[in-house]
N, C-alpha and C. Protein backbone atom coordinates (compact mmCIF):
# COMPACT_ATOMS: atom_id res chain seq x y z
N UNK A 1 39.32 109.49 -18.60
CA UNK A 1 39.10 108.16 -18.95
C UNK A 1 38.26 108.12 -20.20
N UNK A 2 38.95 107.16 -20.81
CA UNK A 2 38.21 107.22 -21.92
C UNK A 2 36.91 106.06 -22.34
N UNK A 3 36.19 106.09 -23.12
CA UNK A 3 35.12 105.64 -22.85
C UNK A 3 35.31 104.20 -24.20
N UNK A 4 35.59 103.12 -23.97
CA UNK A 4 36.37 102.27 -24.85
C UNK A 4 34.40 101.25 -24.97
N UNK A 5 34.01 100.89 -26.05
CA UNK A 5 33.43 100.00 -26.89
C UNK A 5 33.51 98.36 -26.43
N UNK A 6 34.92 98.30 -26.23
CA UNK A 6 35.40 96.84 -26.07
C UNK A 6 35.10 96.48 -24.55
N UNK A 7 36.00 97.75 -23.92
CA UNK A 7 35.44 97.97 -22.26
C UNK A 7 33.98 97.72 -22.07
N UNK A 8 33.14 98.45 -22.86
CA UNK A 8 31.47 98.80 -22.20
C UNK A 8 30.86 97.20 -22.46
N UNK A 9 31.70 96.70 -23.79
CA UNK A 9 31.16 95.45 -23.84
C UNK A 9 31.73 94.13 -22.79
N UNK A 10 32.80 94.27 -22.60
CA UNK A 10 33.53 93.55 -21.57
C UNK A 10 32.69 93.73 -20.28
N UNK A 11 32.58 94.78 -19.16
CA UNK A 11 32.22 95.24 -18.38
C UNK A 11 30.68 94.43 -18.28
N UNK A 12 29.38 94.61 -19.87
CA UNK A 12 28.14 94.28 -19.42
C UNK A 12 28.41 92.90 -19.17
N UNK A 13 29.09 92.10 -19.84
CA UNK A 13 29.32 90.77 -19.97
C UNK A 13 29.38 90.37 -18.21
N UNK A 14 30.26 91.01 -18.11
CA UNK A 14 30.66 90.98 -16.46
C UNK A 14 29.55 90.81 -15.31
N UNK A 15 29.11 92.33 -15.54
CA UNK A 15 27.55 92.31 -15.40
C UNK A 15 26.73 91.62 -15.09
N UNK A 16 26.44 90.97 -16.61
CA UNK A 16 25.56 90.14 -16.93
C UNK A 16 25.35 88.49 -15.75
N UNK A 17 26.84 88.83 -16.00
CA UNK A 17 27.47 86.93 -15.15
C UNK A 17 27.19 87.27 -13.69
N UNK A 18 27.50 88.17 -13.63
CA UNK A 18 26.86 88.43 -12.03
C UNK A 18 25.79 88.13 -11.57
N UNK A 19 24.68 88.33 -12.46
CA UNK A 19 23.41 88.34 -12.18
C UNK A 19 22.76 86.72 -12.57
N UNK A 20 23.62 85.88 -12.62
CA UNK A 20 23.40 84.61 -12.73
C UNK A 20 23.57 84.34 -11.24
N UNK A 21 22.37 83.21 -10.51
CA UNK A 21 22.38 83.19 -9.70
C UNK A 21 23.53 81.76 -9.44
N UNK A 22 23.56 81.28 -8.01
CA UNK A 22 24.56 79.92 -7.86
C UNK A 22 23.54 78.77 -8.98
N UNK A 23 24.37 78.27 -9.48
CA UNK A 23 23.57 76.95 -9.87
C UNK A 23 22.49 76.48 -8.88
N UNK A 24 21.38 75.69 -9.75
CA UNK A 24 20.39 75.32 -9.16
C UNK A 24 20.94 73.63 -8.69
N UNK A 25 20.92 72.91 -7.77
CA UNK A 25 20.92 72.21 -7.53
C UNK A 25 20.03 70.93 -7.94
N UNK A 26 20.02 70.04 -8.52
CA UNK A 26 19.11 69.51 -8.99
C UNK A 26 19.03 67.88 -7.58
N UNK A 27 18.07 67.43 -7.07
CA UNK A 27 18.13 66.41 -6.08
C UNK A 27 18.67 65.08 -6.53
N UNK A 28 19.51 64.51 -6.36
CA UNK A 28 20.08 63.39 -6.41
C UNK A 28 18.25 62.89 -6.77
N UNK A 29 18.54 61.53 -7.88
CA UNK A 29 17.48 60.60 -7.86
C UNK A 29 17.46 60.43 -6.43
N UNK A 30 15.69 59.80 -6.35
CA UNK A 30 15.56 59.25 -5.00
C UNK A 30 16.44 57.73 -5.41
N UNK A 31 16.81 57.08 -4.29
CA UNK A 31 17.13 55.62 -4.30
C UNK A 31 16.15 54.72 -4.87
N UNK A 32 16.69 54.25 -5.42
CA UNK A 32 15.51 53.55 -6.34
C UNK A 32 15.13 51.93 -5.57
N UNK A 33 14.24 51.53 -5.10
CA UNK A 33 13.85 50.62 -4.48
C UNK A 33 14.30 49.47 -5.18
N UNK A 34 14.52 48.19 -4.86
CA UNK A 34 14.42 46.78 -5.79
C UNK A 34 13.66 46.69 -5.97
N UNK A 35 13.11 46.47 -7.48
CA UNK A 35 11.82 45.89 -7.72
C UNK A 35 11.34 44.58 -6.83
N UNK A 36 10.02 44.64 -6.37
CA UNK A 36 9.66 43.83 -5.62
C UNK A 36 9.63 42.74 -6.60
N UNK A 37 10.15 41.11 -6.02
CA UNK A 37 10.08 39.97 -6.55
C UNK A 37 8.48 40.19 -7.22
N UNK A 38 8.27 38.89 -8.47
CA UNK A 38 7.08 39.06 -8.88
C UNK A 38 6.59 37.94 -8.38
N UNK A 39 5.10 37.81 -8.47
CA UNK A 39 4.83 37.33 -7.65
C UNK A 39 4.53 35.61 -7.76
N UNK A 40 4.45 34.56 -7.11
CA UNK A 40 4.81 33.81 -7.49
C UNK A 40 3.69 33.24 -8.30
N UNK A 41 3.90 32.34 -9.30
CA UNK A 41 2.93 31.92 -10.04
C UNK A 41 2.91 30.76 -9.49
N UNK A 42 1.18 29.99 -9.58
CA UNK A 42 0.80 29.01 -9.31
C UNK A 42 1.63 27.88 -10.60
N UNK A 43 2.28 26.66 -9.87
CA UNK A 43 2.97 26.35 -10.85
C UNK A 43 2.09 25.04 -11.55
N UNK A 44 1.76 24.92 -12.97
CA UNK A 44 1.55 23.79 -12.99
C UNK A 44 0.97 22.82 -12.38
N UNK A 45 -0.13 22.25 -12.82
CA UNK A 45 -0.26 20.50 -12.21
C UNK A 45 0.65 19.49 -13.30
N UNK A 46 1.47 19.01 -12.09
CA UNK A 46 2.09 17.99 -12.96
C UNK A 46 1.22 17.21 -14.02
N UNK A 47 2.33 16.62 -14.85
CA UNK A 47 1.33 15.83 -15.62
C UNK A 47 1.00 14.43 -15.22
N UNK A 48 -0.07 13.76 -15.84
CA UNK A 48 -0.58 12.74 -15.37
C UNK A 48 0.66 11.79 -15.79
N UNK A 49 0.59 10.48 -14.76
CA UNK A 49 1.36 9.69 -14.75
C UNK A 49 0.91 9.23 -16.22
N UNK A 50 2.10 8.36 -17.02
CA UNK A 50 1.70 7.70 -18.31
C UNK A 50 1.33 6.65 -18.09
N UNK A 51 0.45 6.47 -19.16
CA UNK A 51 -0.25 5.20 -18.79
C UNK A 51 0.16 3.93 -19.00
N UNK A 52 0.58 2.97 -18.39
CA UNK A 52 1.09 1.91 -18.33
C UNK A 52 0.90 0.90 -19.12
N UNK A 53 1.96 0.31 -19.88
CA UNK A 53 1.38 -0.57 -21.49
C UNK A 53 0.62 -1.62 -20.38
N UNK A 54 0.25 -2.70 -21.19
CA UNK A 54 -0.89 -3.59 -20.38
C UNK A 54 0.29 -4.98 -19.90
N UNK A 55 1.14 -5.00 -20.88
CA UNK A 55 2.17 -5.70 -19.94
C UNK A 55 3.27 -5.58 -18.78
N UNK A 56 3.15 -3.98 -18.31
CA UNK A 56 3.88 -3.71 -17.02
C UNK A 56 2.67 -3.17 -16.00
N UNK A 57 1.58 -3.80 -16.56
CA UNK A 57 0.64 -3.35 -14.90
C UNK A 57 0.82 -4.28 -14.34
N UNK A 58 0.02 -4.38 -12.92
CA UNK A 58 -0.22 -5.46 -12.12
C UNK A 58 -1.10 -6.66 -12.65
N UNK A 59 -1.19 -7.79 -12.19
CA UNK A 59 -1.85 -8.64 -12.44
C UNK A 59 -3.31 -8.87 -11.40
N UNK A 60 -4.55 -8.85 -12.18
CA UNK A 60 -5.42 -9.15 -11.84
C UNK A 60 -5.47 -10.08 -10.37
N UNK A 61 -6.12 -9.79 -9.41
CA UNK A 61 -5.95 -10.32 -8.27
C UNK A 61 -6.74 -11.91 -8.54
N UNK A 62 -6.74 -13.23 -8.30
CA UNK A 62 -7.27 -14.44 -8.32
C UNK A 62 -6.26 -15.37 -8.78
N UNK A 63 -6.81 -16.66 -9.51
CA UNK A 63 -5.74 -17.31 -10.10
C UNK A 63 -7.02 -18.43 -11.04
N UNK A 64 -5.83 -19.49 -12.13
CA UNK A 64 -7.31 -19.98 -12.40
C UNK A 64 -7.21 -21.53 -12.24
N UNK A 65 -8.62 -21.75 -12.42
CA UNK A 65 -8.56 -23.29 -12.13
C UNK A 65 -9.40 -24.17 -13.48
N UNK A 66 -9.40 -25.67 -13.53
CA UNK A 66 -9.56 -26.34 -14.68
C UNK A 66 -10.30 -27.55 -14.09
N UNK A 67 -11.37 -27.04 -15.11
CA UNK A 67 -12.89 -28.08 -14.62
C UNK A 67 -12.93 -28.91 -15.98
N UNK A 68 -13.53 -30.16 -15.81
CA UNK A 68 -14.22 -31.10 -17.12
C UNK A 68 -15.52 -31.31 -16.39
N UNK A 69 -16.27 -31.32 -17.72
CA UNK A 69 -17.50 -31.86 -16.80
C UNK A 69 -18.42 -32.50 -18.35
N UNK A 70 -19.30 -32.62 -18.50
CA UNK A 70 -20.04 -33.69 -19.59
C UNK A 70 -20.67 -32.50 -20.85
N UNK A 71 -20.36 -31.50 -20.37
CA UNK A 71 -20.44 -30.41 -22.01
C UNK A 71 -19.02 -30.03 -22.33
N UNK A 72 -17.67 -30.53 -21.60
CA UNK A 72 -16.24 -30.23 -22.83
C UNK A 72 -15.70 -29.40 -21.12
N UNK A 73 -14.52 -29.24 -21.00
CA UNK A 73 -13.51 -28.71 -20.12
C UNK A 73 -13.26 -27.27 -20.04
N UNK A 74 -13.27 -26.32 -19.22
CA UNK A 74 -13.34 -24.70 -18.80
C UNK A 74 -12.10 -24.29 -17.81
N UNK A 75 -11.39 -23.70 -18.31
CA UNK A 75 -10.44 -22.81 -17.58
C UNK A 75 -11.30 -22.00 -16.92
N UNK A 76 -11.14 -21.46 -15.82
CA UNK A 76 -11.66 -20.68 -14.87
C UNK A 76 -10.45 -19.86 -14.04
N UNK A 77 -10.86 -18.06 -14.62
CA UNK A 77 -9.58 -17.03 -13.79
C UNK A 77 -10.81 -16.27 -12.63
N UNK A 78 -10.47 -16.53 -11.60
CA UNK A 78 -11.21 -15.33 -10.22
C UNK A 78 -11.00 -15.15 -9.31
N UNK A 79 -11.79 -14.84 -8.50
CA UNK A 79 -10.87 -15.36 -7.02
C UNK A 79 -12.73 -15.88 -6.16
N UNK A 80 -12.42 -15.96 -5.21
CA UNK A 80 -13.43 -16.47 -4.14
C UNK A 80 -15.03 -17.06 -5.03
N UNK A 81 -14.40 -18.27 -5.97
CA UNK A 81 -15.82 -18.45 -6.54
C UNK A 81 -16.00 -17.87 -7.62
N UNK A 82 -15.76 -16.68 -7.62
CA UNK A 82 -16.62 -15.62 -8.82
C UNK A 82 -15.57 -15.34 -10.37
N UNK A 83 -16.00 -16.54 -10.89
CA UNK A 83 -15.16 -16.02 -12.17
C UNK A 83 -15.30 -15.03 -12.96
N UNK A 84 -13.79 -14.06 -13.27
CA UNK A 84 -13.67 -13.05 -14.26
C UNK A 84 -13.89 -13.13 -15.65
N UNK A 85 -13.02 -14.36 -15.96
CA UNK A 85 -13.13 -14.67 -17.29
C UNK A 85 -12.92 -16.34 -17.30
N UNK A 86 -13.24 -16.49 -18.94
CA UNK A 86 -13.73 -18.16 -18.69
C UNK A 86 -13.63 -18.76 -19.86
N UNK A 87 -12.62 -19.75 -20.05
CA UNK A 87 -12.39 -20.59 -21.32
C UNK A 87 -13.10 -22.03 -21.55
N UNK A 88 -14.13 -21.83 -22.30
CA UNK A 88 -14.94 -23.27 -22.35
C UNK A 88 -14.63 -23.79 -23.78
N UNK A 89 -14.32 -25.00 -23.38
CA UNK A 89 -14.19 -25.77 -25.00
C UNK A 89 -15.81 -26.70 -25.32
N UNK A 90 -16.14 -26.79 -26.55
CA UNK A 90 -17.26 -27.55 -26.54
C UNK A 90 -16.53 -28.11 -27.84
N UNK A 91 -16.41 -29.34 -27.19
CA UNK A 91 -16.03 -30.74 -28.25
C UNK A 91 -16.61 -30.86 -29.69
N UNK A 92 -17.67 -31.02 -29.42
CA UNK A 92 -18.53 -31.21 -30.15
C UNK A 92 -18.82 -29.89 -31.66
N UNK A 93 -18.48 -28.89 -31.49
CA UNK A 93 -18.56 -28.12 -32.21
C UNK A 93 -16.92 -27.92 -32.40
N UNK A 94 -16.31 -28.18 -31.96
CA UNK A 94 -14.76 -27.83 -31.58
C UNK A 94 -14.33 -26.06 -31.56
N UNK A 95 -15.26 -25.67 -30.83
CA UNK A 95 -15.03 -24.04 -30.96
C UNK A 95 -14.61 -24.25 -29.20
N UNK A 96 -13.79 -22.69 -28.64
CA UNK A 96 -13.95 -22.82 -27.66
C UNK A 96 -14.84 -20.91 -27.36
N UNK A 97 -15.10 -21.05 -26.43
CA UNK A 97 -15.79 -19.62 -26.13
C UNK A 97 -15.05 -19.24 -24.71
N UNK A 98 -14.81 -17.74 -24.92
CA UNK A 98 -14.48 -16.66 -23.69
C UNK A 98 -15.39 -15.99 -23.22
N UNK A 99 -15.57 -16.02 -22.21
CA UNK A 99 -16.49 -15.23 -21.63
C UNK A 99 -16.27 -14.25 -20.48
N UNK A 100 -16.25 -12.91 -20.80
CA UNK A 100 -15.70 -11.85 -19.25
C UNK A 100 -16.83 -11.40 -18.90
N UNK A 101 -17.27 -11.66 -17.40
CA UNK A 101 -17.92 -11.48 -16.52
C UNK A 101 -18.27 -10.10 -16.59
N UNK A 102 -19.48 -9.22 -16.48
CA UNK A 102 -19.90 -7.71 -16.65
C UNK A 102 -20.91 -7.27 -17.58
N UNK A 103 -21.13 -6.22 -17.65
CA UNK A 103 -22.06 -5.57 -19.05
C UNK A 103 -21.19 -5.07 -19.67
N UNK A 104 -20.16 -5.24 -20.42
CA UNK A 104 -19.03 -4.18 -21.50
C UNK A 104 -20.06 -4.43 -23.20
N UNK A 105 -19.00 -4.09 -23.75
CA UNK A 105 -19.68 -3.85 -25.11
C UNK A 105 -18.72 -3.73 -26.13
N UNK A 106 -19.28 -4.44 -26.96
CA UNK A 106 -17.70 -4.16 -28.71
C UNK A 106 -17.12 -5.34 -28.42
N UNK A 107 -16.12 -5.47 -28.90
CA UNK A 107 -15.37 -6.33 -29.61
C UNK A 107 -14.41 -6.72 -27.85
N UNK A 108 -14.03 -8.29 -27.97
CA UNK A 108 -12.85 -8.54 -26.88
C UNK A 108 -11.64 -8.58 -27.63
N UNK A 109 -10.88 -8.21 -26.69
CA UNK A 109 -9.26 -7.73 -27.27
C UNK A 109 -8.35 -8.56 -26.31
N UNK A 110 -7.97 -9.46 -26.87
CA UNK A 110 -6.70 -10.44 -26.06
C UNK A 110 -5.58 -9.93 -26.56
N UNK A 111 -5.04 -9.20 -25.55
CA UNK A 111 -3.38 -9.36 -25.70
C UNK A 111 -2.70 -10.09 -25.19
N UNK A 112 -1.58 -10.29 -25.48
CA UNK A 112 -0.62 -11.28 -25.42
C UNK A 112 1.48 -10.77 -26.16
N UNK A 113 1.88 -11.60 -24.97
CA UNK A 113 3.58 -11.17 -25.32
C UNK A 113 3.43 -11.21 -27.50
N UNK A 114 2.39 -11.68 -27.81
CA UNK A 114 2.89 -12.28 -29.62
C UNK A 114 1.85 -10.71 -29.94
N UNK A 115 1.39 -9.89 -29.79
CA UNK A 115 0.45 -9.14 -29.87
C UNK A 115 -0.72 -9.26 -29.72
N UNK A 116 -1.67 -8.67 -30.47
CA UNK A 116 -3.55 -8.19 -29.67
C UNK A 116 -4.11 -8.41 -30.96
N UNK A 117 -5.44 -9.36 -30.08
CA UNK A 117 -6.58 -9.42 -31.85
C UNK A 117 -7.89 -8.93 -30.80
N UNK A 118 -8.47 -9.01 -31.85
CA UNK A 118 -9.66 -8.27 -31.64
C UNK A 118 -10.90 -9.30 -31.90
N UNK A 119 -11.67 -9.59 -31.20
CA UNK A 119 -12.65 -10.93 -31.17
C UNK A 119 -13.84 -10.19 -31.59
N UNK A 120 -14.99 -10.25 -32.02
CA UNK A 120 -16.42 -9.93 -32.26
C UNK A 120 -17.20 -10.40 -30.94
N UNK A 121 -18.05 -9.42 -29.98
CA UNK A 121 -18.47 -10.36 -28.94
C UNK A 121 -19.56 -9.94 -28.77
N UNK A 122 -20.84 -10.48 -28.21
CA UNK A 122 -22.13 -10.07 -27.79
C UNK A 122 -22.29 -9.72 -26.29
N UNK A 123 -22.82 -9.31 -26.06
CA UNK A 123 -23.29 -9.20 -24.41
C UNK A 123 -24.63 -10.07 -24.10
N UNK A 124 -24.50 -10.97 -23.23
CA UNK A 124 -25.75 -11.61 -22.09
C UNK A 124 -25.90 -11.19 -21.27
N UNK A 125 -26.90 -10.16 -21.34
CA UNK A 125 -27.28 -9.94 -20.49
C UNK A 125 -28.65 -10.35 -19.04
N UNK A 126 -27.99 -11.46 -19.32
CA UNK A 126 -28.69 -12.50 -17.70
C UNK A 126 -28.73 -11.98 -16.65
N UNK A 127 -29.05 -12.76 -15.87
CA UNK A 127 -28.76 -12.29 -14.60
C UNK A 127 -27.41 -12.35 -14.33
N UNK A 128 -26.92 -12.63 -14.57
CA UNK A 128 -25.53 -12.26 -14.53
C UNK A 128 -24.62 -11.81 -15.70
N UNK A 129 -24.79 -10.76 -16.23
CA UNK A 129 -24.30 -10.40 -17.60
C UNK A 129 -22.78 -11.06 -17.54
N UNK A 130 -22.71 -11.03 -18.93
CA UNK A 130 -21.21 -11.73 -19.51
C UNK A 130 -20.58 -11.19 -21.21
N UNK A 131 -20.10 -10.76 -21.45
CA UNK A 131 -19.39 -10.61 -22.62
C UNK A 131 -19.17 -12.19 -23.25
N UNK A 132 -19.67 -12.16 -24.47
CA UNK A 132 -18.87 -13.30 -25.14
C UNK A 132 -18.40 -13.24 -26.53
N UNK A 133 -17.15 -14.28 -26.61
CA UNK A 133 -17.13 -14.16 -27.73
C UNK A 133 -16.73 -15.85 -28.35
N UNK A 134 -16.89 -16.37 -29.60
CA UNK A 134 -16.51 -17.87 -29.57
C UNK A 134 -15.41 -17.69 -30.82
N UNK A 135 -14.51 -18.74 -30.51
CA UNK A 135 -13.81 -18.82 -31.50
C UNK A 135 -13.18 -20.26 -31.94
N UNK A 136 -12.87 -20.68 -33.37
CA UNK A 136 -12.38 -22.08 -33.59
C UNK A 136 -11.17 -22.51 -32.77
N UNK A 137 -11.44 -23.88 -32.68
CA UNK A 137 -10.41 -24.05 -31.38
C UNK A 137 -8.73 -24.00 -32.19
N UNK A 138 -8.78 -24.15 -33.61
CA UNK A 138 -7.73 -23.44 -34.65
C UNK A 138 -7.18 -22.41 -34.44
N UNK A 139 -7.72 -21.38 -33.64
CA UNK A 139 -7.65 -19.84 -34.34
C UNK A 139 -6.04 -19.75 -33.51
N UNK A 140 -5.22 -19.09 -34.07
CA UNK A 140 -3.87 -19.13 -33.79
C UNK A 140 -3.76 -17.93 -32.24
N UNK A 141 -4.75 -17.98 -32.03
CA UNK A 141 -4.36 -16.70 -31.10
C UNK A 141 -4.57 -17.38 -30.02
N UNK A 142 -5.41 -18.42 -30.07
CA UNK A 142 -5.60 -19.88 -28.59
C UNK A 142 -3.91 -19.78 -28.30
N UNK A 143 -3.35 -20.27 -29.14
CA UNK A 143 -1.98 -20.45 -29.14
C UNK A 143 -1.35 -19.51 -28.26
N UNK A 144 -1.21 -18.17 -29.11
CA UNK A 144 -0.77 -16.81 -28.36
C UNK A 144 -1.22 -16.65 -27.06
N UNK A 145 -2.02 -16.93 -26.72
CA UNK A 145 -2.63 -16.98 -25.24
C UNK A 145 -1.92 -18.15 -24.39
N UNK A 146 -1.97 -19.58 -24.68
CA UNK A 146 -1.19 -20.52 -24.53
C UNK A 146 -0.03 -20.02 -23.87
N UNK A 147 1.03 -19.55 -24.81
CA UNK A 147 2.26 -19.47 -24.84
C UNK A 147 2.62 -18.05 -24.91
N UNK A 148 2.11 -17.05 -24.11
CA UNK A 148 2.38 -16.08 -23.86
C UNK A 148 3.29 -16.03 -22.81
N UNK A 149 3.92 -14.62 -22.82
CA UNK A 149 5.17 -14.77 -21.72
C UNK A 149 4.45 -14.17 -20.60
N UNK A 150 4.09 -14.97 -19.67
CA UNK A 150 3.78 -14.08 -18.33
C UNK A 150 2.55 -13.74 -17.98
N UNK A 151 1.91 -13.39 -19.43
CA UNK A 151 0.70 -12.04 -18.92
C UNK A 151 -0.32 -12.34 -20.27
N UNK A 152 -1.63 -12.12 -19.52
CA UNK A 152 -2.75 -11.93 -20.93
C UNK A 152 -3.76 -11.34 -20.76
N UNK A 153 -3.97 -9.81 -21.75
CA UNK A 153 -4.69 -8.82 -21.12
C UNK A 153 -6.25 -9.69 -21.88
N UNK A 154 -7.18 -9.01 -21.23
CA UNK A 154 -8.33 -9.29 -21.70
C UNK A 154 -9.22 -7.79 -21.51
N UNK A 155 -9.45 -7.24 -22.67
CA UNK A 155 -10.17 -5.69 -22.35
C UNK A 155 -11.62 -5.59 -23.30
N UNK A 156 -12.84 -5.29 -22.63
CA UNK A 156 -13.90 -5.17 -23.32
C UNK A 156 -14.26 -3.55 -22.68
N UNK A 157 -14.94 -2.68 -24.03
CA UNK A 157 -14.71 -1.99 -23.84
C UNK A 157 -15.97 -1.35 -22.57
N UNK A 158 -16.06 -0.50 -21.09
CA UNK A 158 -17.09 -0.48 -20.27
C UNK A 158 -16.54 -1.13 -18.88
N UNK A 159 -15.54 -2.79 -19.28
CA UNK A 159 -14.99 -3.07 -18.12
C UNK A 159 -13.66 -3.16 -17.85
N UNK A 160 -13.46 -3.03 -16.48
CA UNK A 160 -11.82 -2.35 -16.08
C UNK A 160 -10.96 -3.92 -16.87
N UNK A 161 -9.93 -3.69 -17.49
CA UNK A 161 -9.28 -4.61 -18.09
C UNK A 161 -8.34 -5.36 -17.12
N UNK A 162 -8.35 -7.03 -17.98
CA UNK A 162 -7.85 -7.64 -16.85
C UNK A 162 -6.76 -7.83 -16.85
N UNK A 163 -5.88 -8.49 -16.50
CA UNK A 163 -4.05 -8.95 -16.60
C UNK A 163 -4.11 -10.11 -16.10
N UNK A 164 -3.99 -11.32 -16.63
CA UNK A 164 -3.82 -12.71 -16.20
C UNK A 164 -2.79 -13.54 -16.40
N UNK A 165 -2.16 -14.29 -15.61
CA UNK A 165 -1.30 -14.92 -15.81
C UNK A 165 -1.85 -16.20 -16.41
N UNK A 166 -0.39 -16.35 -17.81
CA UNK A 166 -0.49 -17.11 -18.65
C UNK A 166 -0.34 -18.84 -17.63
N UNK A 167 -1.43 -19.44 -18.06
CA UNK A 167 -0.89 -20.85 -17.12
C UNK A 167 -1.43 -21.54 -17.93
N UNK A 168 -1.03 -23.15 -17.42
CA UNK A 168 -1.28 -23.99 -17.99
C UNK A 168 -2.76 -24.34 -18.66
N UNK A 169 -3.37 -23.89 -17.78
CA UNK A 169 -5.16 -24.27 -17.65
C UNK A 169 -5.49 -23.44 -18.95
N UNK A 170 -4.93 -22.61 -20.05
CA UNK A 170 -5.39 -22.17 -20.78
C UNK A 170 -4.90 -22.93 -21.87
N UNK A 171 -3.79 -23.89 -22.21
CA UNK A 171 -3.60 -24.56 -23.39
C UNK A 171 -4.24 -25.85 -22.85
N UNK A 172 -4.77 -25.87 -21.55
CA UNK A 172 -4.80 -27.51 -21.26
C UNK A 172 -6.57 -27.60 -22.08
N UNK A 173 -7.51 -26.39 -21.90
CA UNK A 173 -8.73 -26.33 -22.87
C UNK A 173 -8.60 -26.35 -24.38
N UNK A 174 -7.24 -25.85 -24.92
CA UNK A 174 -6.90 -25.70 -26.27
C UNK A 174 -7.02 -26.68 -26.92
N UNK A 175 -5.90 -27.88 -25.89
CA UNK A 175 -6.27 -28.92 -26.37
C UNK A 175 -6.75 -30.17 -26.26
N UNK A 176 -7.72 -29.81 -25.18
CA UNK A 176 -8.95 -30.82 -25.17
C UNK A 176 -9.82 -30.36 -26.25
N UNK A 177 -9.88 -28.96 -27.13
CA UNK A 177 -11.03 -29.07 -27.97
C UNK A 177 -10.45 -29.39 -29.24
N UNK A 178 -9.20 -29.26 -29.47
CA UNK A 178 -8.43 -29.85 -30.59
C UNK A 178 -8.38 -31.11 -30.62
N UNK A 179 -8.49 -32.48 -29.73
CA UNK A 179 -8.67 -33.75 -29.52
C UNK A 179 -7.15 -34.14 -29.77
């Protein structure tokens, strides 16, 4: 036998492969769990309700009534006695004055279906504090109040604002101070 190069190399090859062991097995991944849900988040506080224009709130609880007496004629809005707010005409000067019941402060703001003015007002503080403010019995916003549709806010700033229904008793002072 002869001793062949190609053989000795063939043969180690052979060999060689032998001495490779079985493949190693490698373990299947473990099963992979579902990620656990996350966890829940605290959601939100809703948001605050919006705040309601001043002509779709409720209306001030009372109603009003209409006095004359020997200083000029007063609309009166309250309930049990205790007036909220208060339309006095004084003849004599031909102004009429508003007055909302409380300690507020700044300026009174009448709104109305025609829009909102803004009055200059002091505080009396009496024994029974009062916001006031006076105005010519001219001033076009008597009117707007008058002849408002429905509703007439009255807001000083300190007290809860009011919503009154537009009635008669407020042009019937207009124009007793207009003569």
């Amino acid at each position: 036998m002869r001793f062949s190069p190609a053989l000795a190399a063939s043969s180690l090859l052979v060999l060689l492969a032998s001495c490779v062991g079985p493949p190693s097995r490698t373990p299947a991944p473990a099963r992979a769990l579902p990620a656990p849900p996350p966890a829940p988040q605290a959601s939100p506080a809703p948001p605050p309700p919006p705040a309601l224009a001043w002509e779709d709130r409720a209306l001030t609880p009372g109603s009003w009534s209409y006095r004359q007496d020997a200083g000029g004629s007063a609309a009166l809005f309250g309930s049990a006695g205790q007036s909220l707010f208060t339309l006095r005409c004084d003849p004599a000067s031909r102004r009429i004055t508003a007055l909302r019941a409380g300690a507020g402060q700044g300026a009174m703001v009448i709104r109305t279906s025609y829009g909102a003015v803004s009055w200059p007002a002091t505080l009396d503080a009496g024994a029974q504090p009062q916001v006031i403010a006076t105005r010519a019995a001219t001033d076009s916003a008597l009117d707007q109040m008058a002849y408002s549709r429905g509703k007439i806010g009255v807001e000083v700033q300190g007290l809860s604002p009011l919503i009154v229904p537009a009635w008669a008793e407020v042009a019937r002072v207009v124009e007793d101070c207009r003569g």
